[in-house]
PDB file of N, CA and C in Angstrom:
ATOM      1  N   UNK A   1       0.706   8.603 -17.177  1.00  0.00           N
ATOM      2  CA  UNK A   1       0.877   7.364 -16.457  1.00  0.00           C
ATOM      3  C   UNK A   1       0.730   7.595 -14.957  1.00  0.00           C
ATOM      4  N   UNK A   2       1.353   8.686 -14.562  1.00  0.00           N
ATOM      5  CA  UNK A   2       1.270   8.837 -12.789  1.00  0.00           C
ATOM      6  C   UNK A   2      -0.126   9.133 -12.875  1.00  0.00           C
ATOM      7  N   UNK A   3      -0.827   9.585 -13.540  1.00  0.00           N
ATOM      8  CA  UNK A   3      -2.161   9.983 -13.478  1.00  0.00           C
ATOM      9  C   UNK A   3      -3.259   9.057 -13.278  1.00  0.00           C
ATOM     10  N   UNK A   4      -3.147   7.939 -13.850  1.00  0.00           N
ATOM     11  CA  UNK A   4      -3.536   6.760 -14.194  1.00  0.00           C
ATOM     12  C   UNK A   4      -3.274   5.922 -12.810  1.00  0.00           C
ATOM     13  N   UNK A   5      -1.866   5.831 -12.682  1.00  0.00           N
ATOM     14  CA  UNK A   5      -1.574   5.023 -11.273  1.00  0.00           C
ATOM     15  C   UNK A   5      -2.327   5.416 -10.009  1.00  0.00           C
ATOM     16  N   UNK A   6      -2.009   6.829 -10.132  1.00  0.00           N
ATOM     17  CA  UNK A   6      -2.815   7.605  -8.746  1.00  0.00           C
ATOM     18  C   UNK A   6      -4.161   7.061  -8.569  1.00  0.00           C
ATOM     19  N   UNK A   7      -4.643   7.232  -9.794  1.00  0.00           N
ATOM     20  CA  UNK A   7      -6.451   6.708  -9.500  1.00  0.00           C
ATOM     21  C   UNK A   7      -6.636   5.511  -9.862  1.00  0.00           C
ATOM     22  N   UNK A   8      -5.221   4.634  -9.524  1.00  0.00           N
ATOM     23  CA  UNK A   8      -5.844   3.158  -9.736  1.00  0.00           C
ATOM     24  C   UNK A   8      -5.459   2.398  -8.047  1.00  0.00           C
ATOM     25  N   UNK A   9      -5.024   4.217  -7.371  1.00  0.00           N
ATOM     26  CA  UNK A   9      -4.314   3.524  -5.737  1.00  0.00           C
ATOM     27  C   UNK A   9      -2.654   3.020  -5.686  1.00  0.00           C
ATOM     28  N   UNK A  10      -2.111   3.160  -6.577  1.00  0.00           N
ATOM     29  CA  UNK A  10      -1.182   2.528  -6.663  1.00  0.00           C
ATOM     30  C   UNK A  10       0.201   3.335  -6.670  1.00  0.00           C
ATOM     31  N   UNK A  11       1.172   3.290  -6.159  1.00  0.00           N
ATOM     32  CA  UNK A  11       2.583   3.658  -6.721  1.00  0.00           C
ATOM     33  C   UNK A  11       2.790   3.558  -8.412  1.00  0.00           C
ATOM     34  N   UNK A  12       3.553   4.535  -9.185  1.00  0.00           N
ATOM     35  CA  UNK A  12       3.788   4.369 -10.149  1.00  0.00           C
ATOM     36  C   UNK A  12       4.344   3.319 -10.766  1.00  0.00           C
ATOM     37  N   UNK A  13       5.660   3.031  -9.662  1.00  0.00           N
ATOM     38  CA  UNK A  13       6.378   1.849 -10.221  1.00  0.00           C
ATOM     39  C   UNK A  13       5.445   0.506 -10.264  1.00  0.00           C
ATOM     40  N   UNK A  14       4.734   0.786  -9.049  1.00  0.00           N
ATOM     41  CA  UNK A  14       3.857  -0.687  -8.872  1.00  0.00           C
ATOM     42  C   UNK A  14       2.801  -0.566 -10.248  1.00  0.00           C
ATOM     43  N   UNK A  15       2.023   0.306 -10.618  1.00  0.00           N
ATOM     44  CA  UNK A  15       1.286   0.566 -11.657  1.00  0.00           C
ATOM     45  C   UNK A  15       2.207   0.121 -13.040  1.00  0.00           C
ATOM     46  N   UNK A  16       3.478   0.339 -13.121  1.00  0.00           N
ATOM     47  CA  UNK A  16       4.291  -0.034 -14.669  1.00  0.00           C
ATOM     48  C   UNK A  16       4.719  -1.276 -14.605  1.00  0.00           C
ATOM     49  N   UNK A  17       4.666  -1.766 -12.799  1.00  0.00           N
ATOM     50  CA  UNK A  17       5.467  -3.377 -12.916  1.00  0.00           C
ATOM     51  C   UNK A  17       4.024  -4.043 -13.614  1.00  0.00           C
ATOM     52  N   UNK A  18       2.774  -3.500 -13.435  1.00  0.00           N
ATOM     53  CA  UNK A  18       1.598  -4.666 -13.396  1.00  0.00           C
ATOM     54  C   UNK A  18       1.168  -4.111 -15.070  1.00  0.00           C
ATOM     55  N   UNK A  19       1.624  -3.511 -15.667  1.00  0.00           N
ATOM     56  CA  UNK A  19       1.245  -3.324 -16.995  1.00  0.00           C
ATOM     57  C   UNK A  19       1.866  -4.510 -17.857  1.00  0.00           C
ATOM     58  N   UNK A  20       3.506  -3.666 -17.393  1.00  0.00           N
ATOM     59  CA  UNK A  20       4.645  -4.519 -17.896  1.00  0.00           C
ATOM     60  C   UNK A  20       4.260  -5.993 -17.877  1.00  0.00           C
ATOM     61  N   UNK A  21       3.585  -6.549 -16.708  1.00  0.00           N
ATOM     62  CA  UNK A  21       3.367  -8.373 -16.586  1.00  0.00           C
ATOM     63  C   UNK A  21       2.202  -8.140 -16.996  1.00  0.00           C
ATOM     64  N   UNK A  22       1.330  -7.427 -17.924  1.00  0.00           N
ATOM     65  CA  UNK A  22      -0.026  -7.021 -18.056  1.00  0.00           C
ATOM     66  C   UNK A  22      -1.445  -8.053 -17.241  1.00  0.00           C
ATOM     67  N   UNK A  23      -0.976  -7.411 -15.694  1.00  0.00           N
ATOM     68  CA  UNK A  23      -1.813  -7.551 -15.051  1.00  0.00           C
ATOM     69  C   UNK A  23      -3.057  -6.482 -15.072  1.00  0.00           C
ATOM     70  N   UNK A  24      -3.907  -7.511 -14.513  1.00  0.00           N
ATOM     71  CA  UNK A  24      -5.071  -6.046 -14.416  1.00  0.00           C
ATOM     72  C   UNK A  24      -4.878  -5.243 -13.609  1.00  0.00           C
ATOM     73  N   UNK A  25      -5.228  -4.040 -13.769  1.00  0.00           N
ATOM     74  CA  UNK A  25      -4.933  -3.043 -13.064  1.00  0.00           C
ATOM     75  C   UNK A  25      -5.822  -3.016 -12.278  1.00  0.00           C
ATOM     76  N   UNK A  26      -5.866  -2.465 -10.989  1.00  0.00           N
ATOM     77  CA  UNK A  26      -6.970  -2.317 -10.099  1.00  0.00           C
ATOM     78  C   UNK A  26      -8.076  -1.599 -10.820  1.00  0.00           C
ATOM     79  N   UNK A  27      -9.611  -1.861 -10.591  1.00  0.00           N
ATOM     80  CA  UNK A  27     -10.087  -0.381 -11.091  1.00  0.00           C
ATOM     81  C   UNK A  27     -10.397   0.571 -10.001  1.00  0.00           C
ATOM     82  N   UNK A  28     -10.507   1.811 -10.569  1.00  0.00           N
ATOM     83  CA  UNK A  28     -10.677   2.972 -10.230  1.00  0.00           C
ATOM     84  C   UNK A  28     -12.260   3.073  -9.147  1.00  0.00           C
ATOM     85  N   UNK A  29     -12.268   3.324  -8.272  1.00  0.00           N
ATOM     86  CA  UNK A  29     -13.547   3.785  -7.687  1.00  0.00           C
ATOM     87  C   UNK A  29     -13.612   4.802  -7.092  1.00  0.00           C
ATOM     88  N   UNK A  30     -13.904   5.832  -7.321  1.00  0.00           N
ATOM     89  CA  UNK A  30     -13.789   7.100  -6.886  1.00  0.00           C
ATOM     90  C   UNK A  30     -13.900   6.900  -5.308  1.00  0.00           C
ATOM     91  N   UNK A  31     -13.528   7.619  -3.979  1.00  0.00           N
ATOM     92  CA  UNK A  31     -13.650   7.641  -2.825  1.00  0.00           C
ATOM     93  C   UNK A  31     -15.378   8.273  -2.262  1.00  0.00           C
ATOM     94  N   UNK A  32     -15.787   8.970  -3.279  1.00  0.00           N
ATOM     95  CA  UNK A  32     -17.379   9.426  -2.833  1.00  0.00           C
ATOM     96  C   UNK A  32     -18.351   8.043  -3.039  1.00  0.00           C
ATOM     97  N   UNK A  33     -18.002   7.285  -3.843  1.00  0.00           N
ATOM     98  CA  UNK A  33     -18.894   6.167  -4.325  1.00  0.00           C
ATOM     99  C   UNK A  33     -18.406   4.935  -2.980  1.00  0.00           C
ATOM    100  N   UNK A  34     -17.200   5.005  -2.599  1.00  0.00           N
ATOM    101  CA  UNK A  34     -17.180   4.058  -1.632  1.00  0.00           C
ATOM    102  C   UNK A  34     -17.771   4.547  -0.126  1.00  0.00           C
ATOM    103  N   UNK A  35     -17.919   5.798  -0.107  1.00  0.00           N
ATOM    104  CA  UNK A  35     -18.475   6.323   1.166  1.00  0.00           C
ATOM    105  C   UNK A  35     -20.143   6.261   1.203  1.00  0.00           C
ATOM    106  N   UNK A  36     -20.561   6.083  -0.160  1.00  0.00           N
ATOM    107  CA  UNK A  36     -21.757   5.944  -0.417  1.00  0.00           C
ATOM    108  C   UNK A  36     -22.264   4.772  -0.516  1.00  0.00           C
ATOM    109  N   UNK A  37     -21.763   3.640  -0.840  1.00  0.00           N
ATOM    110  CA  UNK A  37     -21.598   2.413  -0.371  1.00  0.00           C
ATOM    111  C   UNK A  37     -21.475   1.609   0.660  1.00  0.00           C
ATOM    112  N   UNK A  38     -20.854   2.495   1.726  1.00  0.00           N
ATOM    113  CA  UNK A  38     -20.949   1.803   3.243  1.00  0.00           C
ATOM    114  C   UNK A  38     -22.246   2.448   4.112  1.00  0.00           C
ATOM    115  N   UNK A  39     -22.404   3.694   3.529  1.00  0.00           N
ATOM    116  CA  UNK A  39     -23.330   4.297   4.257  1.00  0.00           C
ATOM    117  C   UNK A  39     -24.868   4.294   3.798  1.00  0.00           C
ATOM    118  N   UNK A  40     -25.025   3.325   3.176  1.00  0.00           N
ATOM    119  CA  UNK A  40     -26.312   3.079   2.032  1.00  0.00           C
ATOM    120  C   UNK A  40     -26.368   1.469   3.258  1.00  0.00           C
ATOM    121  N   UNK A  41     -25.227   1.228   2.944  1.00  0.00           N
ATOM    122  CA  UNK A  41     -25.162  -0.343   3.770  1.00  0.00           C
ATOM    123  C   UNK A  41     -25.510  -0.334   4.919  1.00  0.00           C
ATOM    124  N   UNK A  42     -25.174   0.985   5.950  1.00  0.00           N
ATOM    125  CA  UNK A  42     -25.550   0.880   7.132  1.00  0.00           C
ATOM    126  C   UNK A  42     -26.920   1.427   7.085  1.00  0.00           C
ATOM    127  N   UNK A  43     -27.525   1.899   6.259  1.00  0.00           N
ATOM    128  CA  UNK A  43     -29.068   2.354   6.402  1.00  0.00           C
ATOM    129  C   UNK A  43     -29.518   0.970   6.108  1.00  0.00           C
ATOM    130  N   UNK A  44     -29.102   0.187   5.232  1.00  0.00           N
ATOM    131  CA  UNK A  44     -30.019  -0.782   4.531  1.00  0.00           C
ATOM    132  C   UNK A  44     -29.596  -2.499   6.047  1.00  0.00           C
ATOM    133  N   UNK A  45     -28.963  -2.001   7.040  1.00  0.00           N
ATOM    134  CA  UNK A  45     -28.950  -2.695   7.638  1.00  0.00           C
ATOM    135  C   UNK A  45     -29.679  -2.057   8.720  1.00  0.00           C
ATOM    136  N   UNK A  46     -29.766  -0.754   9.234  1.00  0.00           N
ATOM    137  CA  UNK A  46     -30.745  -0.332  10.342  1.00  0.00           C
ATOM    138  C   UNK A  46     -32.094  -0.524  10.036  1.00  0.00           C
ATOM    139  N   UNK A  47     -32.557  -0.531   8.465  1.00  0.00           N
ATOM    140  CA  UNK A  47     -34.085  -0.642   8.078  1.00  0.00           C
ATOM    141  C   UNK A  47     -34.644  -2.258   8.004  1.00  0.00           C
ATOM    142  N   UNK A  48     -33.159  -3.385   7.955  1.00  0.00           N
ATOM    143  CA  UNK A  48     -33.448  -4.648   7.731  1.00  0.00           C
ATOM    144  C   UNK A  48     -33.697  -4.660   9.854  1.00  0.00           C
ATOM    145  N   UNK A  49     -33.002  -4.688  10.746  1.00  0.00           N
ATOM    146  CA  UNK A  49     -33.155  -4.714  11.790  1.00  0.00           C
ATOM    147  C   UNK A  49     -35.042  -4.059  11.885  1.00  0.00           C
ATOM    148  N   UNK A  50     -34.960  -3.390  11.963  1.00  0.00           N
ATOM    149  CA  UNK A  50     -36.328  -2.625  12.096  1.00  0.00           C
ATOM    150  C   UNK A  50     -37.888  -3.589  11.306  1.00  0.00           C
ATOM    151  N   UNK A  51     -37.282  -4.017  10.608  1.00  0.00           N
ATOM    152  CA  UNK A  51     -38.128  -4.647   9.641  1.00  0.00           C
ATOM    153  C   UNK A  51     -38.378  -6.256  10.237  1.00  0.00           C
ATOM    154  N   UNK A  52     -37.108  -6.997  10.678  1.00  0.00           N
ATOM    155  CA  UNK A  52     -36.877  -8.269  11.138  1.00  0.00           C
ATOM    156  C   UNK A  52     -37.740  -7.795  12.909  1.00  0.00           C
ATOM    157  N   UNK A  53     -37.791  -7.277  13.314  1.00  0.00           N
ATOM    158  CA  UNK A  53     -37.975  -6.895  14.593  1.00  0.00           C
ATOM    159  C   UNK A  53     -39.711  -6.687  14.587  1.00  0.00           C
ATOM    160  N   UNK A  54     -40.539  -6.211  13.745  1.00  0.00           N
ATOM    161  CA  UNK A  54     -41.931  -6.075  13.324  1.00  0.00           C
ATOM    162  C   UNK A  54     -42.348  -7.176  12.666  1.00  0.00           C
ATOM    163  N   UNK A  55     -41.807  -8.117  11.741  1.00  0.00           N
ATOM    164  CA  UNK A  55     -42.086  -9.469  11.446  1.00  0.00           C
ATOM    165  C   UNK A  55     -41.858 -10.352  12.560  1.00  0.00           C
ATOM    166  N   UNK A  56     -40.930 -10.268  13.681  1.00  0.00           N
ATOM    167  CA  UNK A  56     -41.119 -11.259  15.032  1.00  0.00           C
ATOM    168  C   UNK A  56     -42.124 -11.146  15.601  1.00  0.00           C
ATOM    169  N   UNK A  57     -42.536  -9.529  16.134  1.00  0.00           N
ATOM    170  CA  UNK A  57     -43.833  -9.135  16.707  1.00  0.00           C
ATOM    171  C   UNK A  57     -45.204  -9.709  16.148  1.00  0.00           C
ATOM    172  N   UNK A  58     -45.246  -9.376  15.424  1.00  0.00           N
ATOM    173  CA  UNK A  58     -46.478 -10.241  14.320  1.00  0.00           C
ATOM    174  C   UNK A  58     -46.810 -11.437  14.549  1.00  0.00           C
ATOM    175  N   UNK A  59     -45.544 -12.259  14.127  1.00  0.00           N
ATOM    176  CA  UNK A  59     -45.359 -13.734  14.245  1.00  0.00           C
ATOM    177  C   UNK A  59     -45.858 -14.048  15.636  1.00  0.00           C
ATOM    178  N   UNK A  60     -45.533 -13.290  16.648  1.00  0.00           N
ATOM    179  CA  UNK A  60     -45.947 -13.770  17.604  1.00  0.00           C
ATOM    180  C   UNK A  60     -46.829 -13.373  18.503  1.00  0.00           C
ATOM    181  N   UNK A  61     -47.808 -12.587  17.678  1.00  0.00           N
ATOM    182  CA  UNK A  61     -48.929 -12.872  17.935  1.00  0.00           C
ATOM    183  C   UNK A  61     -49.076 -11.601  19.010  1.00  0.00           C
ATOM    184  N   UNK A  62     -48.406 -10.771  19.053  1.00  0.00           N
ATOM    185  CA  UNK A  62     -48.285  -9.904  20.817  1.00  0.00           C
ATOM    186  C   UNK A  62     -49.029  -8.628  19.842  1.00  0.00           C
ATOM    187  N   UNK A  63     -49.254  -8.367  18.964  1.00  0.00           N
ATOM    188  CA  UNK A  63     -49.682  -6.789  18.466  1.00  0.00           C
ATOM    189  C   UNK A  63     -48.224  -5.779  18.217  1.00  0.00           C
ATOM    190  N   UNK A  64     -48.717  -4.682  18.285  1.00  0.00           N
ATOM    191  CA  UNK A  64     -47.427  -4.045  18.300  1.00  0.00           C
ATOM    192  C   UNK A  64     -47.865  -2.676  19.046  1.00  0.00           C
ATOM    193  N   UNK A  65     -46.822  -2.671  20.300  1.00  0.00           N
ATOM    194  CA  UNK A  65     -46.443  -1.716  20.699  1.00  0.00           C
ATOM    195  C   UNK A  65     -45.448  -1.015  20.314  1.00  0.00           C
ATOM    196  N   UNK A  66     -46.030   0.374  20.166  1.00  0.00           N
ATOM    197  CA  UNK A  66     -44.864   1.147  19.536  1.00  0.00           C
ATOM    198  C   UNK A  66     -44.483   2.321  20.055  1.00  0.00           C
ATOM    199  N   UNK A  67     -43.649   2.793  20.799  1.00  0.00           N
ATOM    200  CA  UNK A  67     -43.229   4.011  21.095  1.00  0.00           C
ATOM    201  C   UNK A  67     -42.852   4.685  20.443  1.00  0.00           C
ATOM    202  N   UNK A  68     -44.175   5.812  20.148  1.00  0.00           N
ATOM    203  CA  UNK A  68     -44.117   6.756  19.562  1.00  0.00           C
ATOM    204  C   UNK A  68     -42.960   7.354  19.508  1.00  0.00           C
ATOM    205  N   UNK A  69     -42.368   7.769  20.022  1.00  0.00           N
ATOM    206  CA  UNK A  69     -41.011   8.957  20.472  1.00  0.00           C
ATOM    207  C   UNK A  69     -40.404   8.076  19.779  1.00  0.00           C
ATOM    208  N   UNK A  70     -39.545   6.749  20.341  1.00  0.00           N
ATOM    209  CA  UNK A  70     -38.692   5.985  19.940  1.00  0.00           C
ATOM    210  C   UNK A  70     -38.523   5.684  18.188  1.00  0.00           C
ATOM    211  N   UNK A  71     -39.456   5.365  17.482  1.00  0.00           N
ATOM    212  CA  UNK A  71     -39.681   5.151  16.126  1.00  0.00           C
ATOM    213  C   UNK A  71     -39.706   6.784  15.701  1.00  0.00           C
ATOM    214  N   UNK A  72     -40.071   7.748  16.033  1.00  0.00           N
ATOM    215  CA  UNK A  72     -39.845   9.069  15.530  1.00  0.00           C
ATOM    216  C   UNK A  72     -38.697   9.416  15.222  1.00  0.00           C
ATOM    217  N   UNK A  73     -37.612   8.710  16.347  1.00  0.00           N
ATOM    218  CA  UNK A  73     -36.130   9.200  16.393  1.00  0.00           C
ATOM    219  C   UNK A  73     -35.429   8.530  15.608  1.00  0.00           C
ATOM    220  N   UNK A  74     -36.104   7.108  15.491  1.00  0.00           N
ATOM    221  CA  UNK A  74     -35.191   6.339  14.635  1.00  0.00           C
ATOM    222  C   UNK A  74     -35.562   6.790  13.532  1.00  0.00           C
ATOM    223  N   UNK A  75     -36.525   7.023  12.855  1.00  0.00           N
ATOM    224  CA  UNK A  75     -36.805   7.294  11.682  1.00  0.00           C
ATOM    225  C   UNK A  75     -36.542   8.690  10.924  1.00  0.00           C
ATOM    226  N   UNK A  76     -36.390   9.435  12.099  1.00  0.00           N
ATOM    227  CA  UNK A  76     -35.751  10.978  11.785  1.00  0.00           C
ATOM    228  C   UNK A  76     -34.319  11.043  11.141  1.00  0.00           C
ATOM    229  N   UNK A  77     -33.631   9.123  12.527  1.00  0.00           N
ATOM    230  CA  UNK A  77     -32.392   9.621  11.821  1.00  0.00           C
ATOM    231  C   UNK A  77     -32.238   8.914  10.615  1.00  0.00           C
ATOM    232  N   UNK A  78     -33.033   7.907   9.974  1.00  0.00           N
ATOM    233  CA  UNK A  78     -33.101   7.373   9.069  1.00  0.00           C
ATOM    234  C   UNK A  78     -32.976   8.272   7.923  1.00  0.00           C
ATOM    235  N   UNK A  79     -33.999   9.215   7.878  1.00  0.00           N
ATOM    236  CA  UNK A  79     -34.149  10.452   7.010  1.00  0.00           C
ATOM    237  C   UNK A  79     -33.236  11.113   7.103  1.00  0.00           C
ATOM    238  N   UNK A  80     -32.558  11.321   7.669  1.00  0.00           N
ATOM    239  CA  UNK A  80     -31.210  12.495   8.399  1.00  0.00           C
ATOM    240  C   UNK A  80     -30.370  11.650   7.395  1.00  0.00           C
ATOM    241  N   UNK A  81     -30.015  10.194   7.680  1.00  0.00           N
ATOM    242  CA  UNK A  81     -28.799   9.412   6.761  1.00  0.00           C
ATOM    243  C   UNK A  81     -29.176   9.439   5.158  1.00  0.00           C
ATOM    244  N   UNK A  82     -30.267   9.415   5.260  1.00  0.00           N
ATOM    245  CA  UNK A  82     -30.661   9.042   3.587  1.00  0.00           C
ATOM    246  C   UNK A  82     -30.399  10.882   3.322  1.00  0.00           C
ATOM    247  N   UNK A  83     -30.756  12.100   3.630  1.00  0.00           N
ATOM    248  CA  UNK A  83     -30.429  13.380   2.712  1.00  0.00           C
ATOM    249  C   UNK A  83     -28.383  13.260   2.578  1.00  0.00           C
ATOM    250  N   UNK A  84     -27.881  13.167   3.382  1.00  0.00           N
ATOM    251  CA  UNK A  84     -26.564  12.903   3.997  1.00  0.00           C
ATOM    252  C   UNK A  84     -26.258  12.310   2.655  1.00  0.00           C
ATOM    253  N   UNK A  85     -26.667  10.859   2.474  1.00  0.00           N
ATOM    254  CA  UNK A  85     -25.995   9.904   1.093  1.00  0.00           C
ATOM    255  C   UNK A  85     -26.670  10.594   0.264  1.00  0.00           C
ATOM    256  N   UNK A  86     -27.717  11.263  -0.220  1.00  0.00           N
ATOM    257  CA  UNK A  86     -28.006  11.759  -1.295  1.00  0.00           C
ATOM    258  C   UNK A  86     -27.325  13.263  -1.346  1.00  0.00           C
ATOM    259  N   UNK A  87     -26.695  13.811  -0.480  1.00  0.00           N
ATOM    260  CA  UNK A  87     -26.125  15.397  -0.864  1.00  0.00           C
ATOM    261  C   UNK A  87     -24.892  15.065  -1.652  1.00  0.00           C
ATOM    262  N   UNK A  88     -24.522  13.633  -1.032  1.00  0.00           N
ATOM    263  CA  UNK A  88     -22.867  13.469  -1.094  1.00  0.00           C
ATOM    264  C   UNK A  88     -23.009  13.010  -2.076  1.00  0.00           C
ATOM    265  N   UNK A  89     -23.653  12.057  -2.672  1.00  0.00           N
ATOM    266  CA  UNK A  89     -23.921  11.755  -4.443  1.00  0.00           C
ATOM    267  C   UNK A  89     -23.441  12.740  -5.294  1.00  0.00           C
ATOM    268  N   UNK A  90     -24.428  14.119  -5.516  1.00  0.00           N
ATOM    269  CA  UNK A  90     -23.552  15.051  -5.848  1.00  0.00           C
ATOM    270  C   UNK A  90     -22.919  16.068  -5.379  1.00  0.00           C
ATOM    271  N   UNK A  91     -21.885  15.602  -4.467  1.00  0.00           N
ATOM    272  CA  UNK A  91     -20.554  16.393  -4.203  1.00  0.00           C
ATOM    273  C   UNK A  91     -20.987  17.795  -2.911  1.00  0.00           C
ATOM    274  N   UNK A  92     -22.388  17.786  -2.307  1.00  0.00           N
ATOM    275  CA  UNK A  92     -22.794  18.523  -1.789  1.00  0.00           C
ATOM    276  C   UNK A  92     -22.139  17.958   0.323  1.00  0.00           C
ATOM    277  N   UNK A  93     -22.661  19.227   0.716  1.00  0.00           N
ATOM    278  CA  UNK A  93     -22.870  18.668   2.505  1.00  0.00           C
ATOM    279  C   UNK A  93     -23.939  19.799   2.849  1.00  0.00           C
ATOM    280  N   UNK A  94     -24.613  19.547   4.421  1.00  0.00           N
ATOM    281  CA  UNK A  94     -25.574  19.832   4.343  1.00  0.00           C
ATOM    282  C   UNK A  94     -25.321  21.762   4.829  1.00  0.00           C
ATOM    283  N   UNK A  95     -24.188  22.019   5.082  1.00  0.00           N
ATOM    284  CA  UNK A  95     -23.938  23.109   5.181  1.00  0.00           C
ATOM    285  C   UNK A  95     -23.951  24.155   3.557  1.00  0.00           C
ATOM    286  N   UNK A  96     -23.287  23.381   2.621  1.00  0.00           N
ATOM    287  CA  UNK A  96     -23.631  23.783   0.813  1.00  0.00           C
ATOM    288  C   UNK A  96     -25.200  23.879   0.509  1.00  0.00           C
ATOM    289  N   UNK A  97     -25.875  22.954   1.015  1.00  0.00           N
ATOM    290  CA  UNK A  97     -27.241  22.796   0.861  1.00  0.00           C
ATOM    291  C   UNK A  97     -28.248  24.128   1.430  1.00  0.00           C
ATOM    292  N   UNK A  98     -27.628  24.343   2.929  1.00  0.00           N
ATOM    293  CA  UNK A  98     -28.368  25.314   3.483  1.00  0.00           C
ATOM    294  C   UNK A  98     -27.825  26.602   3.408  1.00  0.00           C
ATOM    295  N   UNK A  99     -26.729  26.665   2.271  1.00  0.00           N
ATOM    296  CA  UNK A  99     -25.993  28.397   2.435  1.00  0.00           C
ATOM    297  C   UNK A  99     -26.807  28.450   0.453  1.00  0.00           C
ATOM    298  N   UNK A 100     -27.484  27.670   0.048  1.00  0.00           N
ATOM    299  CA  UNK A 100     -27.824  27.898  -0.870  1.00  0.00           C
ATOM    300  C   UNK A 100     -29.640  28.140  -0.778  1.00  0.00           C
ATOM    301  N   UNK A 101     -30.318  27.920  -0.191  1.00  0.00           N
ATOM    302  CA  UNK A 101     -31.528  28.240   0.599  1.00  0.00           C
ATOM    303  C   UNK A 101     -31.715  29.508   0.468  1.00  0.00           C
TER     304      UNK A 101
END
């Protein structure tokens, strides 16, 4: 039962009061899946910016200037975030990654 409570976030007692009134129990989401979840979110909001920002250009007709350097960096760190959420998927960091090399 404490086992159960622990990974539902909860105090024990609070975990037996909500059985006892058989409430639902919270579910379980592991803490790697929620870190992978915000940080998927903030890529998938730096690539929507980037994306909304090249459909204005277009629209309006100006061409596109692009600084080289500038889009290199963003996109480096784009790549940088995306190995990051994929090491941590399985349980890796990029220091595990490169002592195994």
């Amino acid at each position: 039962m404490e086992r159960r409570a622990k990974a539902a976030g909860l105090k024990l007692s609070e975990y037996l009061r909500r059985a006892g009134l058989k409430k639902n129990q919270l579910r379980t989401v592991p803490e790697i899946n929620r870190q992978v979840y915000g940080e998927l979110g903030r890529i998938g909001n730096n690539l929507n910016q980037l994306a909304k920002a090249y459909n204005f250009v277009i629209a309006q007709g100006w061409g596109i200037a692009i600084n080289p350097e500038k889009l290199s960096q963003e996109l480096a760190a784009l790549s940088e975030k995306l190995d990051q959420v994929r090491l941590a998927v399985v349980g890796l960091t990029d220091e595990d990654e490169n002592s195994e090399a």
